[in-house]
C-alpha atoms as a PDB file:
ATOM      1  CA  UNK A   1       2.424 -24.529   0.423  1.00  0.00           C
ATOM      2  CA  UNK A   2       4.325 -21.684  -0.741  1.00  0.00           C
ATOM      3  CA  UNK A   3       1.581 -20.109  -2.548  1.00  0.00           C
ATOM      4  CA  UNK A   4      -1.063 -19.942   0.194  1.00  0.00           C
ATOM      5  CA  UNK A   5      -2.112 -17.887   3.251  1.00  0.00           C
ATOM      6  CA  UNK A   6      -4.164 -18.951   5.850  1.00  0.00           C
ATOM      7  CA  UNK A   7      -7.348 -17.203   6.321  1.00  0.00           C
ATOM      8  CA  UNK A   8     -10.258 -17.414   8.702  1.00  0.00           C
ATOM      9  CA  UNK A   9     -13.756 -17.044   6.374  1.00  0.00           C
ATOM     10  CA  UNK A  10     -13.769 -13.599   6.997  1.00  0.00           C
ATOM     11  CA  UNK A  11     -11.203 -12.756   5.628  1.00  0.00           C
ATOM     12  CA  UNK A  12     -11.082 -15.170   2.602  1.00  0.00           C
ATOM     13  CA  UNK A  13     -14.125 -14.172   1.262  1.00  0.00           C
ATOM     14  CA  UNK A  14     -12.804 -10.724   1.866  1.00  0.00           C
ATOM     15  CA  UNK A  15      -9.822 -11.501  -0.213  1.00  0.00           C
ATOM     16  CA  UNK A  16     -11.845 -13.386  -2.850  1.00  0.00           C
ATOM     17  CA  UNK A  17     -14.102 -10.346  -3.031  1.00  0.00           C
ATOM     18  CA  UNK A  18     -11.132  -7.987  -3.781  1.00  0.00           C
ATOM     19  CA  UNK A  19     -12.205  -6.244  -0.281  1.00  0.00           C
ATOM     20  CA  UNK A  20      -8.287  -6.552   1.003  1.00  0.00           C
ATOM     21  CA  UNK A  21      -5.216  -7.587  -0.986  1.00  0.00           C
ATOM     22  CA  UNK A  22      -1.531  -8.210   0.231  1.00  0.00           C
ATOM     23  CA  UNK A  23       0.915  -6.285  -1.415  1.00  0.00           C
ATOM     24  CA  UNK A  24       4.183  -9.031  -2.783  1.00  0.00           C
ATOM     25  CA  UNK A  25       5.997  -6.969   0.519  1.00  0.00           C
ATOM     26  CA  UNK A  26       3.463  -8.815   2.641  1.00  0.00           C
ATOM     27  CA  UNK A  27       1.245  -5.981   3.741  1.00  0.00           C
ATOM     28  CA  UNK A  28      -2.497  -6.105   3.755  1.00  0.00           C
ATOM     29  CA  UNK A  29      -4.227  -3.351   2.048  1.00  0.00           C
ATOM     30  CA  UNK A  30      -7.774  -2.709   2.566  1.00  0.00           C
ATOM     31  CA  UNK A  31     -10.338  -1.247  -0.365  1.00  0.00           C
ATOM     32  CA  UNK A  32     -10.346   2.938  -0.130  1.00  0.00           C
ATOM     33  CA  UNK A  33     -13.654   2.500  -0.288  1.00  0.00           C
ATOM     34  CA  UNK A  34     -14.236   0.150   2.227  1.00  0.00           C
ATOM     35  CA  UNK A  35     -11.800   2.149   4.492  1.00  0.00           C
ATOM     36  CA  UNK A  36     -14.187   5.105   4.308  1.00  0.00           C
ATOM     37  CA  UNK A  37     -17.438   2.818   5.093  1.00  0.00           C
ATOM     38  CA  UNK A  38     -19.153   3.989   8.107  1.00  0.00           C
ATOM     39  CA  UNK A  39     -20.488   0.124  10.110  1.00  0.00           C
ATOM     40  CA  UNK A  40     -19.611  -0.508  13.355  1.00  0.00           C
ATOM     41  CA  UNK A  41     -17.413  -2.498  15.681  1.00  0.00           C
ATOM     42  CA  UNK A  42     -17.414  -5.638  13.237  1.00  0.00           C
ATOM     43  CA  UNK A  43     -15.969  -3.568  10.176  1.00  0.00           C
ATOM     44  CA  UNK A  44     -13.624  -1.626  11.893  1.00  0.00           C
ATOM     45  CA  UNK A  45     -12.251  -4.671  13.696  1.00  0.00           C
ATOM     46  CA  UNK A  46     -12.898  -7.631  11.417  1.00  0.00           C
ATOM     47  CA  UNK A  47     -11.502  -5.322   8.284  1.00  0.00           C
ATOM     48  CA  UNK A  48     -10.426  -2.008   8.670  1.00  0.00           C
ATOM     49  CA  UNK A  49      -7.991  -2.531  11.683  1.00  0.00           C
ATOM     50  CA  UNK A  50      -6.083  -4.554   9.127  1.00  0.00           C
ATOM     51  CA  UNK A  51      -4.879  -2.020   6.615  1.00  0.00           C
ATOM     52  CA  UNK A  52      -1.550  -1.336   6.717  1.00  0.00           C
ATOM     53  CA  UNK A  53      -0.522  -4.108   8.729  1.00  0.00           C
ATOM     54  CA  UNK A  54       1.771  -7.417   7.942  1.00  0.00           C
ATOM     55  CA  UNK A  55       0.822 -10.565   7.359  1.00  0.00           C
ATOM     56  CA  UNK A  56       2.693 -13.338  10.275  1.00  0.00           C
ATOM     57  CA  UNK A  57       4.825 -14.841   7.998  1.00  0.00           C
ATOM     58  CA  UNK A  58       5.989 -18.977   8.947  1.00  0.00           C
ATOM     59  CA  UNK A  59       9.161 -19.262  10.644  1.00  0.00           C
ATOM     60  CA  UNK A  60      10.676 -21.149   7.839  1.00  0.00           C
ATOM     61  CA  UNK A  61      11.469 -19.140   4.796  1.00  0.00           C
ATOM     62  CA  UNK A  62      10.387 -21.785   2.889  1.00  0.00           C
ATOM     63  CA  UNK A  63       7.044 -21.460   3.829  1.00  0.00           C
ATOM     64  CA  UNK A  64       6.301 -17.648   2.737  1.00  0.00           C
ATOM     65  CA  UNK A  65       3.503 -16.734   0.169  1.00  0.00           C
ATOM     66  CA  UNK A  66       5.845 -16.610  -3.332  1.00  0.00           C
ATOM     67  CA  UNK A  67       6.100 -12.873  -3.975  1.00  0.00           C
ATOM     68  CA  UNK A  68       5.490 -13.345  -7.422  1.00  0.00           C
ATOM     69  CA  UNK A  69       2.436 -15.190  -6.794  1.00  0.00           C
ATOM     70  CA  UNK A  70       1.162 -11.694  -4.234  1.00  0.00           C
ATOM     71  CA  UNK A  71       2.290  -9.668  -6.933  1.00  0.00           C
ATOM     72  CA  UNK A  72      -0.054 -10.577  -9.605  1.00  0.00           C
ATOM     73  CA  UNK A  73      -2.970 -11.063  -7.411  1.00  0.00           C
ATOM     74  CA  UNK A  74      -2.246  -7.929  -6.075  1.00  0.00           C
ATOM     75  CA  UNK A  75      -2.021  -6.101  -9.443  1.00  0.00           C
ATOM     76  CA  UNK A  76      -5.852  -7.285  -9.885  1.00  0.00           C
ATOM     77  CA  UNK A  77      -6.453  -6.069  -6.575  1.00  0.00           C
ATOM     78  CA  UNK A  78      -5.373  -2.716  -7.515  1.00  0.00           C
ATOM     79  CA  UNK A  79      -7.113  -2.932 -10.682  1.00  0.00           C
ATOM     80  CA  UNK A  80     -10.524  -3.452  -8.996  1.00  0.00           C
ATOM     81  CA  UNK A  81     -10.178  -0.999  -6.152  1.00  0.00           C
END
């Protein structure tokens, strides 16, 4: 599907909650907020850790997230942080 990502529920609900976005360049972004937060093992792990780093993209091309579609999920992302 070339508009999906596979997440554990972690990190879906994360998503869903506007906790972490992906930028259209494939790069997860966690909340500044949540970046700050003070929690233990489990948030610097489970959602922290993340920030900054790439998604694994499929082999085939064909497969990738649609930019477009990252993009304007994304752009609420950004609006919400």
């Amino acid at each position: 599907m070339p508009n999906g990502i596979a997440l554990c529920s972690l990190h879906h609900r994360a998503f869903d909650a506007h906790i972490l976005g992906v930028t259209p360049d494939y790069v997860i972004e966690v909340r500044p907020d949540v970046l700050t937060e003070i929690d233990g093992p489990m948030l610097i792990h489970g959602i922290q850790g993340f920030h900054g780093q790439q998604i694994q993209l499929p082999a085939r091309h064909g497969a990738w997230p649609r930019r477009e579609f990252l993009e304007e999920r994304y752009s609420l992302f950004r609006r919400l942080a």
